[in-house]
C-alpha atoms as a PDB file:
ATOM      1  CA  UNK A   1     116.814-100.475  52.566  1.00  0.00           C
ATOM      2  CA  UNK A   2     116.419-103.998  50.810  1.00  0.00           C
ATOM      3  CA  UNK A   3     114.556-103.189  47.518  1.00  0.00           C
ATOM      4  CA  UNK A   4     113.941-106.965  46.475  1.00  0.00           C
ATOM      5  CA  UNK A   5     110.511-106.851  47.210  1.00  0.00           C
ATOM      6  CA  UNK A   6     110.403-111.000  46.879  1.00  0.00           C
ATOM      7  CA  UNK A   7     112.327-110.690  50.345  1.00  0.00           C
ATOM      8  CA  UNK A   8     110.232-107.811  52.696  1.00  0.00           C
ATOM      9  CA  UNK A   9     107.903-105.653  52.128  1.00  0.00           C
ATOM     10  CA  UNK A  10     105.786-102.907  53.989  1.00  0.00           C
ATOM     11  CA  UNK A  11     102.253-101.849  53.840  1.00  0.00           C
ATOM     12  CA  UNK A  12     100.264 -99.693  55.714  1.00  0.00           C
ATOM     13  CA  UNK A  13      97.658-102.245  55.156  1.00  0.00           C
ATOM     14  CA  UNK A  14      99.645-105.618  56.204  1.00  0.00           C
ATOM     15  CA  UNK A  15     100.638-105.084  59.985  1.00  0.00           C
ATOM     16  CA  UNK A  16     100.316-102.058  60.404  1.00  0.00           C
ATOM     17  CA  UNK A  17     103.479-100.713  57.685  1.00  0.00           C
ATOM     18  CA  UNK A  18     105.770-103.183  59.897  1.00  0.00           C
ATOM     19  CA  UNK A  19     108.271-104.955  57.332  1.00  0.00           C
ATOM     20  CA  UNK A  20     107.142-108.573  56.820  1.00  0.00           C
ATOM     21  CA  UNK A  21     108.359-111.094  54.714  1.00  0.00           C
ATOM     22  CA  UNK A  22     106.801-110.249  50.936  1.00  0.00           C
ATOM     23  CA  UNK A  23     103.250-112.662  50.877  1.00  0.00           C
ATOM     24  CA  UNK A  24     103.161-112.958  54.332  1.00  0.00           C
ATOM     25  CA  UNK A  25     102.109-111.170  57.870  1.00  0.00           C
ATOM     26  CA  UNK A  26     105.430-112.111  59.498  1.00  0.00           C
ATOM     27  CA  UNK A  27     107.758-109.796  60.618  1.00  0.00           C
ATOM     28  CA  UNK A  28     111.190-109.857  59.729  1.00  0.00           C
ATOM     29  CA  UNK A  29     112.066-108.613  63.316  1.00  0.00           C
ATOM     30  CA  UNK A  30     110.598-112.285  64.565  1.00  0.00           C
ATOM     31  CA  UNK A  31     113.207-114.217  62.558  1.00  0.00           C
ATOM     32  CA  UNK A  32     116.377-111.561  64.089  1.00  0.00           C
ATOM     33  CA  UNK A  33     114.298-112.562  67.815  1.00  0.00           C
ATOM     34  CA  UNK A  34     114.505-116.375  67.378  1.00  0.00           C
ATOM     35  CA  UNK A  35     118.051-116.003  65.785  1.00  0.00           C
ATOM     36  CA  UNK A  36     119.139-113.880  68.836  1.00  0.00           C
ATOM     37  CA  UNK A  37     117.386-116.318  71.177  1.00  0.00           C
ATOM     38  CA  UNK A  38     119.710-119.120  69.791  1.00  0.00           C
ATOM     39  CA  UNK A  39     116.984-120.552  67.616  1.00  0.00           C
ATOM     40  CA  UNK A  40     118.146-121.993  64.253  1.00  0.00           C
ATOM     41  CA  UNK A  41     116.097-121.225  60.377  1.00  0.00           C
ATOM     42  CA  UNK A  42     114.980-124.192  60.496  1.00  0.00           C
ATOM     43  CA  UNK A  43     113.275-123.755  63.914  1.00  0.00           C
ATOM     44  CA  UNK A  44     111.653-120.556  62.819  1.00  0.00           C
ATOM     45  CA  UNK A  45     110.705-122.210  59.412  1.00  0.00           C
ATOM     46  CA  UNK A  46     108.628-124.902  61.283  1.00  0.00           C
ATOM     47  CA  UNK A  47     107.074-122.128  63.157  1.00  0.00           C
ATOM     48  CA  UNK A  48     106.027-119.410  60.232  1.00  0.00           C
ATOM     49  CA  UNK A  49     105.831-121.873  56.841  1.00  0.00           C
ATOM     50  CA  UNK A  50     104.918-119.396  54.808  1.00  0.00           C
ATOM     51  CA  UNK A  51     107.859-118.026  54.867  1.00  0.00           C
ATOM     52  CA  UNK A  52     110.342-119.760  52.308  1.00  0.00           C
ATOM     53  CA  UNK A  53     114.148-120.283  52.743  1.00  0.00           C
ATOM     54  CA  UNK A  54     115.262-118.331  50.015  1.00  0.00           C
ATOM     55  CA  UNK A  55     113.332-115.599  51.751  1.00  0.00           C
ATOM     56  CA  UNK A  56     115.593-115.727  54.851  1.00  0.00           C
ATOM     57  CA  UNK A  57     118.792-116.642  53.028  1.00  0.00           C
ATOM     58  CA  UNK A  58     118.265-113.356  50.746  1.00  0.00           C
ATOM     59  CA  UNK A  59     117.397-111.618  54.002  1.00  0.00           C
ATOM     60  CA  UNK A  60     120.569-112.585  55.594  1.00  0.00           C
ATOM     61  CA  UNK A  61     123.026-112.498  52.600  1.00  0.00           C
ATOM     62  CA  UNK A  62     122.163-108.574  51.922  1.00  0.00           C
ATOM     63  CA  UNK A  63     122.260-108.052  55.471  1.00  0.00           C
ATOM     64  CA  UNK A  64     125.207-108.985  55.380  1.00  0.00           C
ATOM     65  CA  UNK A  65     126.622-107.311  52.061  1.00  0.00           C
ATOM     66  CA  UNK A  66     125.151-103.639  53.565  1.00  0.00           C
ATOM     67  CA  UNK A  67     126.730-104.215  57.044  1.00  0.00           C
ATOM     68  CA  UNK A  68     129.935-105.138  55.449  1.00  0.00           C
ATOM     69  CA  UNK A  69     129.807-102.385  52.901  1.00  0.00           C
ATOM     70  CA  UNK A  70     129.400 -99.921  55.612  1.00  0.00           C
ATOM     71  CA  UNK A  71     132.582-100.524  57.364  1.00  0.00           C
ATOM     72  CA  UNK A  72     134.661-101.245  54.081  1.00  0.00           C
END
């Protein structure tokens, strides 16, 4: 689980407990459906502003680092 909370975050309250993007209502499962669609950040940026580029950078970098990790 990502525990920098200035990436996701979950609350019963906020959508239901569904992780979102920390100060927002977005899901983070929107951003992996426009990136598996063939959309770009930039495209999903211009569609949820609230949410920051660092946000999805940091999302994607540890992503990355635990999906690596687990096959190292």
């Amino acid at each position: 689980m990502i525990t920098d909370f200035s990436i996701i975050s979950a609350s019963p309250e906020i959508m239901g407990g569904t992780p979102v993007f920390a100060g927002t209502r977005v899901p983070v499962q929107t951003l992996l459906d426009y990136l598996k669609a063939g959309e770009s950040i930039d495209d999903f940026l211009d569609g949820f502003p609230t949410v920051t580029r660092e946000q999805v950078i940091a999302l994607l970098e540890e992503a990355g680092k635990r999906l690596v990790g687990m096959v190292a």
